[in-house]
C-alpha atoms as a PDB file:
ATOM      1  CA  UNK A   1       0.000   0.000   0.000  1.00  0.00           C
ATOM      2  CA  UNK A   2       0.959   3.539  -0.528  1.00  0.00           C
ATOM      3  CA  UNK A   3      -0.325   6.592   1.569  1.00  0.00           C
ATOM      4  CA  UNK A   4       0.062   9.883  -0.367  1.00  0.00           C
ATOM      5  CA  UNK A   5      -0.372  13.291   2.351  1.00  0.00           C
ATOM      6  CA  UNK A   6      -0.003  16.203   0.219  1.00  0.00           C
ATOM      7  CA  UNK A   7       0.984  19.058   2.741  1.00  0.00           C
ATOM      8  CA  UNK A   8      -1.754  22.510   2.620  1.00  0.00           C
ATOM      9  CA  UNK A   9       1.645  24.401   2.357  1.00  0.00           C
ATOM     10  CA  UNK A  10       1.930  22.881  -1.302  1.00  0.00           C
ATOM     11  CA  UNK A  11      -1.794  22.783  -2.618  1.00  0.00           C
ATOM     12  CA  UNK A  12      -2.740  25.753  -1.030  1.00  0.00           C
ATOM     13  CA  UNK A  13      -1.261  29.588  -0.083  1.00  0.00           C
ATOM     14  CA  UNK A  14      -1.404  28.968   3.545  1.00  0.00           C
ATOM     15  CA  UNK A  15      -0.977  32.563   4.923  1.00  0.00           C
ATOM     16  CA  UNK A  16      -3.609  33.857   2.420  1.00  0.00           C
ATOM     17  CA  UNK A  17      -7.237  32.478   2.890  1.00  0.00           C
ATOM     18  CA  UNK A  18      -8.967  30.288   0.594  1.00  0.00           C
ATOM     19  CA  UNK A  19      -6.027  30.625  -1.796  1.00  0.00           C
ATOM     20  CA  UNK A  20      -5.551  27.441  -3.995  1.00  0.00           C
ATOM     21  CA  UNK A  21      -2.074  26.753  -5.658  1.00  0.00           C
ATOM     22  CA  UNK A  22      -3.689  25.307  -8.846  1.00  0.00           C
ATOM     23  CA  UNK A  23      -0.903  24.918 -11.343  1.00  0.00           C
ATOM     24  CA  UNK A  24       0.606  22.384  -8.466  1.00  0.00           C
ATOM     25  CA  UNK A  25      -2.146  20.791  -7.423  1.00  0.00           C
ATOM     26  CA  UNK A  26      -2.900  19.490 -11.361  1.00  0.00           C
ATOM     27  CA  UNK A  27       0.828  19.087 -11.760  1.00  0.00           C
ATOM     28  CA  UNK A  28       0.777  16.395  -8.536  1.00  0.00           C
ATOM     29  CA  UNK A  29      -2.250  14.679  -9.609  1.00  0.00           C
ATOM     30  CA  UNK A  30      -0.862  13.551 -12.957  1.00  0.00           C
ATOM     31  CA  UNK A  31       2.813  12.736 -11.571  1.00  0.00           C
ATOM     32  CA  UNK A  32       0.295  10.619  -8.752  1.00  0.00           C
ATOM     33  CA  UNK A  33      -1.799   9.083 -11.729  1.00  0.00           C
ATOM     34  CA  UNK A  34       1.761   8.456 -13.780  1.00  0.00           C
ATOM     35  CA  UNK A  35       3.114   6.203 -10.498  1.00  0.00           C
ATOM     36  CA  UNK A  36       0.268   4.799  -8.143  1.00  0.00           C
ATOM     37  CA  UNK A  37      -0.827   1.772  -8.103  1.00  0.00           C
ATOM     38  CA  UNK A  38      -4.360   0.535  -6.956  1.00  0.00           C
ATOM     39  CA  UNK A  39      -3.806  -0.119  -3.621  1.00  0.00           C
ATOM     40  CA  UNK A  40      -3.364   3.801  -2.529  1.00  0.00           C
ATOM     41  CA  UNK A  41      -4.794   6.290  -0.353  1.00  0.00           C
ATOM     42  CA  UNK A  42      -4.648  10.066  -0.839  1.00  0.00           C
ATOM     43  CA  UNK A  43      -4.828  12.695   2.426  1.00  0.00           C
ATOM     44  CA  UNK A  44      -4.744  16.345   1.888  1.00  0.00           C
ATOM     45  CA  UNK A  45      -3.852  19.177   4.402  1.00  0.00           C
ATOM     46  CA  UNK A  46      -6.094  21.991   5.221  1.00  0.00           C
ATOM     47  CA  UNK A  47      -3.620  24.851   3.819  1.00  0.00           C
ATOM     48  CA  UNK A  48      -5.348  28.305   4.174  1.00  0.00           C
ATOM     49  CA  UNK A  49      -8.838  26.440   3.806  1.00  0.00           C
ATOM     50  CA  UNK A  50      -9.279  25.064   7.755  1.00  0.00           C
ATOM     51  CA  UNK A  51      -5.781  26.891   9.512  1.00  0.00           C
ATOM     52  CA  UNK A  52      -6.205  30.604   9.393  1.00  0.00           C
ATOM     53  CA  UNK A  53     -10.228  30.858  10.724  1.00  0.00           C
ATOM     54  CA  UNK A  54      -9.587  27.569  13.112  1.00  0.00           C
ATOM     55  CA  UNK A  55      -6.310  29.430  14.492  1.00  0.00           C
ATOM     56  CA  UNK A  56      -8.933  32.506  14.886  1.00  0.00           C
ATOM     57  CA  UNK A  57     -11.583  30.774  16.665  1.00  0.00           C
ATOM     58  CA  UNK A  58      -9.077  28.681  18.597  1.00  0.00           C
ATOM     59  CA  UNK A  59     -11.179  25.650  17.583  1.00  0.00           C
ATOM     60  CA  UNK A  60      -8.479  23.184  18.712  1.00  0.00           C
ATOM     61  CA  UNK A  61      -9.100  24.126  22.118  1.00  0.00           C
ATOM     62  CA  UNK A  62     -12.280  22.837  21.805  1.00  0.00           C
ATOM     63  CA  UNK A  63     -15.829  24.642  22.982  1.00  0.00           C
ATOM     64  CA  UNK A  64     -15.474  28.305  24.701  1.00  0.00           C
ATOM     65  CA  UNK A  65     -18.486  29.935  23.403  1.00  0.00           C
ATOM     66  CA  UNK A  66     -21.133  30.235  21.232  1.00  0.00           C
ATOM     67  CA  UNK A  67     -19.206  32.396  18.225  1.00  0.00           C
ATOM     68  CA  UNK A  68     -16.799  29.745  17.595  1.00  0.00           C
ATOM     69  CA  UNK A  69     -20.062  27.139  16.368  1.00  0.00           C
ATOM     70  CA  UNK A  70     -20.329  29.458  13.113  1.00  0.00           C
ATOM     71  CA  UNK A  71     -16.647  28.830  12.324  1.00  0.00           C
ATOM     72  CA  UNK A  72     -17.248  25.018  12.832  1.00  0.00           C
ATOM     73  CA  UNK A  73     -19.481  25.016   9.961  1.00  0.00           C
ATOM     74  CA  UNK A  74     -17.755  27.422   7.733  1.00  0.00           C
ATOM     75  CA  UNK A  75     -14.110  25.387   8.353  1.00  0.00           C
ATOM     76  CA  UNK A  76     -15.864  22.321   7.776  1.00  0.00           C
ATOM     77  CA  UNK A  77     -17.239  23.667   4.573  1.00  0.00           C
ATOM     78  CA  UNK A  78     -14.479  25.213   3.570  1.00  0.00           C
ATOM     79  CA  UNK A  79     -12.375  22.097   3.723  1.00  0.00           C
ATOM     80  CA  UNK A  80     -14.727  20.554   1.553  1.00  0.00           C
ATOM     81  CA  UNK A  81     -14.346  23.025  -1.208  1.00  0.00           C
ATOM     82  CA  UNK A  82     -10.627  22.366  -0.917  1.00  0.00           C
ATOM     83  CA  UNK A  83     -11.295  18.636  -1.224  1.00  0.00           C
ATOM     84  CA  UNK A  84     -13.563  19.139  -4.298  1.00  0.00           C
ATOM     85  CA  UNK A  85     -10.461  21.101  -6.110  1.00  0.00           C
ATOM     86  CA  UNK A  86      -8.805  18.307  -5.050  1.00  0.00           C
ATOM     87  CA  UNK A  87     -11.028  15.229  -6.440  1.00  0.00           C
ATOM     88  CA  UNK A  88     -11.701  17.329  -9.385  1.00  0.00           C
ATOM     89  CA  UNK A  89      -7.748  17.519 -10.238  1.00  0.00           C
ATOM     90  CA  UNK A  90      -7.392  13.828  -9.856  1.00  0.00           C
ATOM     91  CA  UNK A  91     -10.311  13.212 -12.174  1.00  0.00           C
ATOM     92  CA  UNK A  92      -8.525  15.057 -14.338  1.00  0.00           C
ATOM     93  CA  UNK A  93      -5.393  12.982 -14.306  1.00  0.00           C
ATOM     94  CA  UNK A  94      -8.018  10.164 -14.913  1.00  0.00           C
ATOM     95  CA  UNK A  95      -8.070   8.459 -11.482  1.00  0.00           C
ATOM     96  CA  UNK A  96     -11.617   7.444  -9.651  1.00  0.00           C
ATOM     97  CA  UNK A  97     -11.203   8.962  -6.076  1.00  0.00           C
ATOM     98  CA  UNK A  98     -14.020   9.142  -3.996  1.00  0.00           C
ATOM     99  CA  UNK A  99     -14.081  11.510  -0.696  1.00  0.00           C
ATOM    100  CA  UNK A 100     -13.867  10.047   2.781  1.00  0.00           C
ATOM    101  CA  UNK A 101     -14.402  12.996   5.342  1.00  0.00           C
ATOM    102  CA  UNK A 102     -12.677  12.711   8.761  1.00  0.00           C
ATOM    103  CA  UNK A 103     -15.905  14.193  10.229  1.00  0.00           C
ATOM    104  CA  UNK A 104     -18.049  11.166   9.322  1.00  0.00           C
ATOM    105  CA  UNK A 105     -15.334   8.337  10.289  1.00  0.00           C
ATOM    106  CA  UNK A 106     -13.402   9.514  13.274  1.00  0.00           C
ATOM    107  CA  UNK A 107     -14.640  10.804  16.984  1.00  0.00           C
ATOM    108  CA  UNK A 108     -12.975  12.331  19.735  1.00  0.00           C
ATOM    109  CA  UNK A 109     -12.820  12.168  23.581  1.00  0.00           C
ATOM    110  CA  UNK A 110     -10.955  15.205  25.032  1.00  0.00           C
ATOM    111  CA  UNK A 111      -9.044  15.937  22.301  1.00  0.00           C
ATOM    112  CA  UNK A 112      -8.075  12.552  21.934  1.00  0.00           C
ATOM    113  CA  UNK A 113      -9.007  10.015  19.180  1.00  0.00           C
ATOM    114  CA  UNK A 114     -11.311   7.954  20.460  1.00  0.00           C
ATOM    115  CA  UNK A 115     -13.363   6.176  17.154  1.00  0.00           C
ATOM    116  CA  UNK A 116     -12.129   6.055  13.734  1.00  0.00           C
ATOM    117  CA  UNK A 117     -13.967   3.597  10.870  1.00  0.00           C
ATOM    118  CA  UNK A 118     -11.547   1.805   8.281  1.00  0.00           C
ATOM    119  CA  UNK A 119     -14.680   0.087   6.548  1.00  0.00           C
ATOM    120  CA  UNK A 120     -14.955   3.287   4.126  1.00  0.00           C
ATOM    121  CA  UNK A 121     -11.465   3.483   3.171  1.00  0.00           C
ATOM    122  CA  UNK A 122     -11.321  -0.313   2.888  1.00  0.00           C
ATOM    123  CA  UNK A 123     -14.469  -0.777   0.784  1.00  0.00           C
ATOM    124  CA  UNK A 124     -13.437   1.969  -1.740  1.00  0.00           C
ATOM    125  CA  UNK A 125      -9.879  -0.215  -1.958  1.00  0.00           C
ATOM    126  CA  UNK A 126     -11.788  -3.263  -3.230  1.00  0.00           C
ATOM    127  CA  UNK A 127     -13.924  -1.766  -5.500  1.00  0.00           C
ATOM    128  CA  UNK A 128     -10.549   0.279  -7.159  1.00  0.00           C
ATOM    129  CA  UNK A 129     -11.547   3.244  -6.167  1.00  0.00           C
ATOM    130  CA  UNK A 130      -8.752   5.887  -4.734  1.00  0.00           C
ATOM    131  CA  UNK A 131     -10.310   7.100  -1.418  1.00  0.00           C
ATOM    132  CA  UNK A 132      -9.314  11.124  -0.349  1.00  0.00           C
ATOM    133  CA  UNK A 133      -9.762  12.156   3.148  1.00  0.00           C
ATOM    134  CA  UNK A 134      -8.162  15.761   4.586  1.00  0.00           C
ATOM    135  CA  UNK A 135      -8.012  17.402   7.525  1.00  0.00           C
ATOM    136  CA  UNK A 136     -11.061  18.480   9.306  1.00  0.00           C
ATOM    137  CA  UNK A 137     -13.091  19.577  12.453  1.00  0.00           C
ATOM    138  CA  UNK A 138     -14.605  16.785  14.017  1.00  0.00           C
ATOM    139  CA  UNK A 139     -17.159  15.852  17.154  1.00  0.00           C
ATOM    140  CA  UNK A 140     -15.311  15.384  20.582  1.00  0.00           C
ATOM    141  CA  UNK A 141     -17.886  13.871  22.958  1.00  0.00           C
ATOM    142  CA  UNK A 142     -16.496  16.406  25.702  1.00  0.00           C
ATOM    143  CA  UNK A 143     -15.339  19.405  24.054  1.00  0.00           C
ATOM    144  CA  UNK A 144     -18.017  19.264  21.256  1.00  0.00           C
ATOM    145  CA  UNK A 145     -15.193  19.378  18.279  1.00  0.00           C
ATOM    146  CA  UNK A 146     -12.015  18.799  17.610  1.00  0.00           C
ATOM    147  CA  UNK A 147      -9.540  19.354  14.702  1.00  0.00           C
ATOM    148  CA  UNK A 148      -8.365  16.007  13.231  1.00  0.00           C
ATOM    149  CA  UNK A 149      -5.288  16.576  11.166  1.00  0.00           C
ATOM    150  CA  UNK A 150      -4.888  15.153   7.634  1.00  0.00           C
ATOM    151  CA  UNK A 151      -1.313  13.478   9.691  1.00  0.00           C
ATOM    152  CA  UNK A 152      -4.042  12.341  12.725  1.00  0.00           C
ATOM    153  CA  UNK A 153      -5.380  10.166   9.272  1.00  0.00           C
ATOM    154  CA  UNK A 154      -2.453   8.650   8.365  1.00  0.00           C
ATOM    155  CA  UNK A 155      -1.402   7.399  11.549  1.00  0.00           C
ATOM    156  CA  UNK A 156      -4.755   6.070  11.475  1.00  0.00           C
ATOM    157  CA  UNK A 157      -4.221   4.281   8.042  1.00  0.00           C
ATOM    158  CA  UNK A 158      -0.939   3.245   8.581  1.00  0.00           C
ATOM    159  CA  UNK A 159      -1.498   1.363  11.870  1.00  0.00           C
ATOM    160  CA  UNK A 160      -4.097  -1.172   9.738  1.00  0.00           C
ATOM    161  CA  UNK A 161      -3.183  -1.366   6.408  1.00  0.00           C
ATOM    162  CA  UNK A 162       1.010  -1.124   7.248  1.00  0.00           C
ATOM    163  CA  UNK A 163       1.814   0.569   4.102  1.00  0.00           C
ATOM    164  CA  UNK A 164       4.880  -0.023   1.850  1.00  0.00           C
ATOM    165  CA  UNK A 165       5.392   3.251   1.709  1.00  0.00           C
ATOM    166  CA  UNK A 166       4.318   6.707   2.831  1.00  0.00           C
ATOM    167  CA  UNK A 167       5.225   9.737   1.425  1.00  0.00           C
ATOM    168  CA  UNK A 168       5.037  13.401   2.660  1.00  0.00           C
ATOM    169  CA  UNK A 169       4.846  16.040  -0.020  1.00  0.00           C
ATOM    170  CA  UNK A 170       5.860  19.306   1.467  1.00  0.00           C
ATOM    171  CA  UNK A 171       7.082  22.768   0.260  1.00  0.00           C
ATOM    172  CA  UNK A 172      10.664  22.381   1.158  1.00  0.00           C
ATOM    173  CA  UNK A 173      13.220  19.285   0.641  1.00  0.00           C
ATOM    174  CA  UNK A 174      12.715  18.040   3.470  1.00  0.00           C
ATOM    175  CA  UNK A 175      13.595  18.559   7.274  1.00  0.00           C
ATOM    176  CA  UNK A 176      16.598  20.693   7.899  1.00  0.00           C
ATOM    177  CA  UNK A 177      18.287  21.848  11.067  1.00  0.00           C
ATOM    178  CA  UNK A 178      16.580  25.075  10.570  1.00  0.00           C
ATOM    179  CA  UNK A 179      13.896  27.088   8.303  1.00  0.00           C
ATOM    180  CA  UNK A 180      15.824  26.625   4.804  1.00  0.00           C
ATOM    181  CA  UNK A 181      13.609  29.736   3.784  1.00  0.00           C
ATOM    182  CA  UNK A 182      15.482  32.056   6.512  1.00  0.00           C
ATOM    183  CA  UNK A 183      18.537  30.070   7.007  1.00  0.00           C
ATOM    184  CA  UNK A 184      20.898  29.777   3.809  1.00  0.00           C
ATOM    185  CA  UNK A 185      23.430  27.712   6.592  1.00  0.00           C
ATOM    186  CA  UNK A 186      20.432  25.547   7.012  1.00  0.00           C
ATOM    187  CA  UNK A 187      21.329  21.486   6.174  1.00  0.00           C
ATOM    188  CA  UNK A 188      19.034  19.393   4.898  1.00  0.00           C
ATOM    189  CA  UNK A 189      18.532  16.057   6.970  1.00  0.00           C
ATOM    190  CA  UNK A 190      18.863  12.664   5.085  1.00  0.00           C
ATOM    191  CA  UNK A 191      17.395  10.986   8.007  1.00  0.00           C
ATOM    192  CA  UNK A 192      15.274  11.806  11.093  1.00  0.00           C
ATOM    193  CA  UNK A 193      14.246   9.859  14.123  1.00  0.00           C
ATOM    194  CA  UNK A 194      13.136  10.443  18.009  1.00  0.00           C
ATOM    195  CA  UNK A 195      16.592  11.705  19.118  1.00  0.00           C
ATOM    196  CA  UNK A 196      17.234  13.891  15.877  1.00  0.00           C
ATOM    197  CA  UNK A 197      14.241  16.379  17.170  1.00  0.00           C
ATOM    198  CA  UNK A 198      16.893  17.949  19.339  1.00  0.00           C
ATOM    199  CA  UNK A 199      18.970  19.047  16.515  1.00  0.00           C
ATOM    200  CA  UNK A 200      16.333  21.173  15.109  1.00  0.00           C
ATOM    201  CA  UNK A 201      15.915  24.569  15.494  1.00  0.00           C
ATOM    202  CA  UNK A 202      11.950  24.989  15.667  1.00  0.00           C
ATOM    203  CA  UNK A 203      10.854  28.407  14.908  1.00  0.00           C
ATOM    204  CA  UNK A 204       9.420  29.972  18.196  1.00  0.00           C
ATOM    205  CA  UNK A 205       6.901  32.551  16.689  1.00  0.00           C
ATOM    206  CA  UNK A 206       3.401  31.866  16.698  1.00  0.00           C
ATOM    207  CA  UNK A 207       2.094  30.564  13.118  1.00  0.00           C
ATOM    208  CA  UNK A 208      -1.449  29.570  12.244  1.00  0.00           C
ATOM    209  CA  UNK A 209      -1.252  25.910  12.065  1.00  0.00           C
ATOM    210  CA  UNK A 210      -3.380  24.409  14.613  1.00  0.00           C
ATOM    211  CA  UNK A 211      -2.392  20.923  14.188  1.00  0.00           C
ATOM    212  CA  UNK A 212       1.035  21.093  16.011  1.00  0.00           C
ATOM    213  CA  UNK A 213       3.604  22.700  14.433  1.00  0.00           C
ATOM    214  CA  UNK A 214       6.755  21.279  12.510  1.00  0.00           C
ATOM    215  CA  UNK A 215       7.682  19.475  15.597  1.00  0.00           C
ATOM    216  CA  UNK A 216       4.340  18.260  16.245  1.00  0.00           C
ATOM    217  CA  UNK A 217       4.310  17.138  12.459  1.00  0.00           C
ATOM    218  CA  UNK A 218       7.905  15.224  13.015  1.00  0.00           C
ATOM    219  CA  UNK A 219       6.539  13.460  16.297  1.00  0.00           C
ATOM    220  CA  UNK A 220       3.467  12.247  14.237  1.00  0.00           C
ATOM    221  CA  UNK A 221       6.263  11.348  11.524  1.00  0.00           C
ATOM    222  CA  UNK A 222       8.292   9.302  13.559  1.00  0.00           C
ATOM    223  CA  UNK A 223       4.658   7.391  15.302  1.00  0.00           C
ATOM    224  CA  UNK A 224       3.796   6.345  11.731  1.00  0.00           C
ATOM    225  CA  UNK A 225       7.423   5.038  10.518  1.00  0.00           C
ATOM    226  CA  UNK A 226       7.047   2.630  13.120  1.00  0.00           C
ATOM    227  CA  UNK A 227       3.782   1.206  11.425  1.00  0.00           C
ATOM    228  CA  UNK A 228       5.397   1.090   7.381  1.00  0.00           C
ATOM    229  CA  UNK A 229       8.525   0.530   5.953  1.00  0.00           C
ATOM    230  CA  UNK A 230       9.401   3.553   4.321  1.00  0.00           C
ATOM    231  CA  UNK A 231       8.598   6.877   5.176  1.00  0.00           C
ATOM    232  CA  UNK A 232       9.745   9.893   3.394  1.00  0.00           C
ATOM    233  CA  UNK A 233       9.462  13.308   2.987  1.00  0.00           C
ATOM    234  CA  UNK A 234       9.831  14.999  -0.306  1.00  0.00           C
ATOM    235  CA  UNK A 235       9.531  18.477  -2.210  1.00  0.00           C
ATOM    236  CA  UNK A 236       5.783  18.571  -3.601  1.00  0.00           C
ATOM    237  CA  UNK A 237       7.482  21.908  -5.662  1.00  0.00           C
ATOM    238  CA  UNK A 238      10.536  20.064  -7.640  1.00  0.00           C
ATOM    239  CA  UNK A 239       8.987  18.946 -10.916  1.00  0.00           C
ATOM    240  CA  UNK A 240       8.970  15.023 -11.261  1.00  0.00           C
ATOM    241  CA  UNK A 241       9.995  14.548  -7.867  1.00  0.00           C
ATOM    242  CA  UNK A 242       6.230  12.982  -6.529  1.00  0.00           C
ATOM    243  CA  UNK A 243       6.298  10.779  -9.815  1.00  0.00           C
ATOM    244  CA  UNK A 244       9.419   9.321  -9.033  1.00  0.00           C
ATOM    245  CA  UNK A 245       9.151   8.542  -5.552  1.00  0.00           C
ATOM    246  CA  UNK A 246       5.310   6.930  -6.404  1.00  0.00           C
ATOM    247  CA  UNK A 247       7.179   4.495  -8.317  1.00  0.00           C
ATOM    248  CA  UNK A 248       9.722   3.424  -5.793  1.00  0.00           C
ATOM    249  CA  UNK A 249      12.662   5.623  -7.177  1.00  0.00           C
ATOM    250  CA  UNK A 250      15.228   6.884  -4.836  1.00  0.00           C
ATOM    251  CA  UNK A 251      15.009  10.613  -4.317  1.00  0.00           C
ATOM    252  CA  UNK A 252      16.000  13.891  -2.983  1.00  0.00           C
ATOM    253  CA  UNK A 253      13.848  14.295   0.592  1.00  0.00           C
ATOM    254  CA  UNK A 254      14.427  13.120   3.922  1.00  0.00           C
ATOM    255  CA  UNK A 255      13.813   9.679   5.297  1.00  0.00           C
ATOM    256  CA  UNK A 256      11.848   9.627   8.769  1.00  0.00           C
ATOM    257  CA  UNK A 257      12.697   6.167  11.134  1.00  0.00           C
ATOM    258  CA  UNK A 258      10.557   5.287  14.035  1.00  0.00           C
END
């Protein structure tokens, strides 16, 4: 099995809302339908779609009051616009996905997961279908909602179906011991696991992702290599780059090890 997460930093202008990156997103659908097999799953991130008016509401917290309902629904539908863009691109590359929404499979306690249903994403395998799922706001049985991250779904995945492979697509090369984009000294890693967090220099400013972070994204990282064989992260931006890896080639990126 492969498991595809295409980052919201790559399909989407995350610090501008609503903003799609278009030319990429058609671009990594075809170098997906070029490469993948049947037996793959497709996650999305958010992007500018579900961080900037979650990070305003502070709907990872969970309930405060009664303003914060409205942005429920209007993250939850704007996620879903993102995801049509994003089944309507793969169409286009002539695949057959078919949407699987966090909301309707997965339930939280406490901001914990506490239910999540494989039979969708399973059925949709056996009838050759590509299933799509992305991050999303979901029930919590105590705080009302949660966010479930399109990274809270692979775990998910990869913990019952143990994947071949799992790739990352971000914006960047991979993981490097600092932000390459403010950093020219910054060196990529060729390999990360639980005791190279500490050679990382996390930016401290707040951002608007409100699924973590980098180094929450790198913990989740490192939980999922232990449940597939190869993990990697790769640049979603360097031309080719998703085709190649798809088909088992060796490339640029950075390997993550549980």
């Amino acid at each position: 099995m492969l498991l595809v997460k295409l980052g919201g930093s790559v399909i989407t202008v995350k610090s501008k809302y609503r903003t799609l990156r278009g030319p990429d997103l058609s671009r990594l659908a075809r170098e997906l339908a070029a490469g993948a097999g049947p037996d793959t799953v497709v996650v999305h991130g958010a992007g500018s779609y579900g961080h900037i008016l979650a990070a305003k509401h502070r709907l990872g917290e969970g309930y405060d009051n009664p303003a914060q309902l409205g942005a429920v629904a209007q993250v939850q539908r704007d996620v879903r616009a993102l995801d049509l863009k994003v089944l309507d691109a793969l169409l286009r590359a002539r695949l057959r996905p078919v949407a699987v929404p966090p909301s309707l499979v997965m339930r939280y306690h406490d901001g914990r997961l506490a239910v999540f249903d494989v039979g969708p994403f399973r059925d949709y395998l056996m009838r050759e279908l590509l299933p799509v799922s992305f991050g999303d706001v979901v029930m919590d049985t105590k705080r009302r909602f949660a966010i479930a991250s399109g990274d809270d779904v692979i775990l998910e995945l990869a913990k019952l179906f143990r994947p071949e492979r799992v790739l990352f697509v971000a914006d960047v090369d991979g993981v490097f011991t600092a932000d390459p984009k403010r950093h020219k000294e910054a060196k990529l890693l060729e390999a990360i696991g639980p005791g190279a967090l500490d050679s990382i220099a996390f930016a401290t400013e707040a951002t608007q992702d409100v699924t973590g972070g980098l180094r929450g994204k790198l913990l989740r990282m490192v939980e999922i290599a232990k449940h597939a064989r190869d993990v990697r992260i790769i640049n979603g931006l360097a031309r080719g780059r998703l085709e190649a890896a798809v088909r088992g080639d060796d490339v640029p990126g950075t390997r993550v090890v549980g």
